[in-house]
Protein backbone atom coordinates (compact mmCIF):
# COMPACT_ATOMS: atom_id res chain seq x y z
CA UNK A 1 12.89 10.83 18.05
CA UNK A 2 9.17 11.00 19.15
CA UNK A 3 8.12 11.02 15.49
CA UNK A 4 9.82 7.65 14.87
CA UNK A 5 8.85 5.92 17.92
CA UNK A 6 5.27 6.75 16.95
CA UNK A 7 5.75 5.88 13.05
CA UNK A 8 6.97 2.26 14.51
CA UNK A 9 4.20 1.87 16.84
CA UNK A 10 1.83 2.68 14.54
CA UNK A 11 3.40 -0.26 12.31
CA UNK A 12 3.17 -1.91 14.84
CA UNK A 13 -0.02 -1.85 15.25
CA UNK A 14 -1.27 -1.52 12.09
CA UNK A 15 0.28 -4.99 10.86
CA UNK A 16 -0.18 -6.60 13.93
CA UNK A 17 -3.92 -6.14 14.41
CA UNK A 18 -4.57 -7.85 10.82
CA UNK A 19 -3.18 -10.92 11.80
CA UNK A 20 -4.89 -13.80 13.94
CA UNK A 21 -3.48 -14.00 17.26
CA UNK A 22 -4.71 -18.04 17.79
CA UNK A 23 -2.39 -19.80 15.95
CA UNK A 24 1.65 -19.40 15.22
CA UNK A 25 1.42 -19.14 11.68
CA UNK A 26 -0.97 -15.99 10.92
CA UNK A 27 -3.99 -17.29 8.90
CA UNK A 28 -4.40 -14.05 6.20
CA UNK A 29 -7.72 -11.81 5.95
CA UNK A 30 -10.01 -12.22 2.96
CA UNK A 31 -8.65 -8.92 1.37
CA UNK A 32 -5.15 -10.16 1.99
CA UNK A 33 -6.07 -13.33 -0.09
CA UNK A 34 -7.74 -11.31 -2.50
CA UNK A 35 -5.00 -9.22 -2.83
CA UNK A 36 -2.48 -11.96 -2.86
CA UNK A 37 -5.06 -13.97 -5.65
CA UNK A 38 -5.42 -10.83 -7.87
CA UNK A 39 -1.52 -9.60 -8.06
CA UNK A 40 -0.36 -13.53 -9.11
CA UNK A 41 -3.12 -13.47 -11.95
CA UNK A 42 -3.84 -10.43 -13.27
CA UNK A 43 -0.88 -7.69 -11.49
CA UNK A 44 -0.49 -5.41 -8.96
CA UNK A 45 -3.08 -2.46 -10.72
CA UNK A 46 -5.72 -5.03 -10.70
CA UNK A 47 -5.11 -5.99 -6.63
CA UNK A 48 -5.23 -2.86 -5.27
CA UNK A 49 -7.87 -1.73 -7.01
CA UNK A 50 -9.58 -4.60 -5.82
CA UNK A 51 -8.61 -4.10 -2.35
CA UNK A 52 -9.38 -0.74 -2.25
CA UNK A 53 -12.85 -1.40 -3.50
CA UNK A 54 -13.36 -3.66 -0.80
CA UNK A 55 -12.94 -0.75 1.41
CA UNK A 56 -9.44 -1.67 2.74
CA UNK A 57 -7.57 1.69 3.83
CA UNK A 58 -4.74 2.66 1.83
CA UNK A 59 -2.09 2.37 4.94
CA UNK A 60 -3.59 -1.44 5.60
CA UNK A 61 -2.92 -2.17 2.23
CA UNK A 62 0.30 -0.16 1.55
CA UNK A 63 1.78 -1.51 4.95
CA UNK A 64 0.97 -5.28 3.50
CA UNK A 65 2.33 -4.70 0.43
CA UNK A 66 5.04 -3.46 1.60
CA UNK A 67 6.19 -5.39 4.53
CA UNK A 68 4.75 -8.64 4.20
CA UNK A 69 4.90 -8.92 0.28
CA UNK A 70 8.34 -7.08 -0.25
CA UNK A 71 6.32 -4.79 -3.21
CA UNK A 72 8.54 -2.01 -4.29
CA UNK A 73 6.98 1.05 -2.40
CA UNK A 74 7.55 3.06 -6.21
CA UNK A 75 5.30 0.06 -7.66
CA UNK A 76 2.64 0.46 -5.12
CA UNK A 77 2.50 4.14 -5.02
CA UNK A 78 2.28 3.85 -9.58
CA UNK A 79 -0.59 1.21 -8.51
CA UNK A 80 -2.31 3.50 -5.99
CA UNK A 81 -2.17 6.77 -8.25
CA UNK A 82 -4.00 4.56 -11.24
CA UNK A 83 -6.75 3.39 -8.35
CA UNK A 84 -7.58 6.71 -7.82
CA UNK A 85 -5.66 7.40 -4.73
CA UNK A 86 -4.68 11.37 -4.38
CA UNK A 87 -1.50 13.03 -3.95
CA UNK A 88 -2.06 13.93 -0.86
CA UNK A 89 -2.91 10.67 0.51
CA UNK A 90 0.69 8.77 -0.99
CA UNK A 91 2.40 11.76 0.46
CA UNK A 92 1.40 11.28 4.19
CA UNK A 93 1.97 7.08 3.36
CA UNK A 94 5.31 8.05 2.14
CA UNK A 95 6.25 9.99 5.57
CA UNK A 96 4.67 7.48 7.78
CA UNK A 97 6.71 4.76 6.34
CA UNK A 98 9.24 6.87 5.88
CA UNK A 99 10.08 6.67 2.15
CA UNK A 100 11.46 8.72 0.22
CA UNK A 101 9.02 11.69 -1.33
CA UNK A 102 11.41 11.79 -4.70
CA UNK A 103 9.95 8.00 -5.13
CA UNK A 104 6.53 9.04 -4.70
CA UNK A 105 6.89 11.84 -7.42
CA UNK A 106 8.38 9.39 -9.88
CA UNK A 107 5.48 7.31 -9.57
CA UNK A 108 3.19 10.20 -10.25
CA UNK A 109 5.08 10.93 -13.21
CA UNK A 110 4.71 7.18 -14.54
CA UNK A 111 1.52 6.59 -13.36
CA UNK A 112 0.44 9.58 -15.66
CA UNK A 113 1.85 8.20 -18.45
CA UNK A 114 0.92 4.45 -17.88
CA UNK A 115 -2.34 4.85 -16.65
CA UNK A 116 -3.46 8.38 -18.83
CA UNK A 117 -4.20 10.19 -15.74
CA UNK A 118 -4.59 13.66 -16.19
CA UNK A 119 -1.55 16.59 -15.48
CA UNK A 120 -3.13 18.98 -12.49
């Protein structure tokens, strides 16, 4: 019980400290626009490599995906993998946001063949 509490503070937390707390209507960050700029013109790979390159962490990113953009958490994990991101690091996302590890393997397994990354 603990262990959830935490997850949804940390949510919590995480989401709500990227948002402006002036105004009603959140105004968004400039990696949120660039995010939001690159996945309408040129996809989802192309954003969050982007993003990450703009040295956004992967849970800021993942948790905005996610949550604010509705992004399929498979998608963003396929996404993540071709960026570079290791196993290790979509595992622990997975369990924080409690997802499903199964979907995290299936986007290793199509990120290898989409994006030619190589079988360790």
């Amino acid at each position: 019980m603990k262990k959830y509490i935490l997850a949804i503070l940390f949510l919590l937390i995480t989401v709500g400290s990227s948002y402006s707390m002036a105004e009603d209507v959140p105004e968004l960050l400039e990696w949120q626009k660039a995010f939001d700029t690159a996945n309408f013109d040129e996809g989802l790979d192309s954003a969050v490599v982007r993003v990450l390159s703009m040295g956004v962490g992967t849970t800021d990113l993942f948790a905005f995906a996610l949550l604010d953009r509705n992004i399929d958490a498979t998608n963003i994990f396929v996404s993540m993998y071709c960026a570079g991101v290791k196993s290790t690091e979509i595992v622990r996302l997975a369990e924080t946001f409690f997802i499903r590890i199964s979907q995290a393997i299936e986007a290793y397994r199509t990120a290898t063949v989409r994006c030619k990354l190589g079988v360790a």
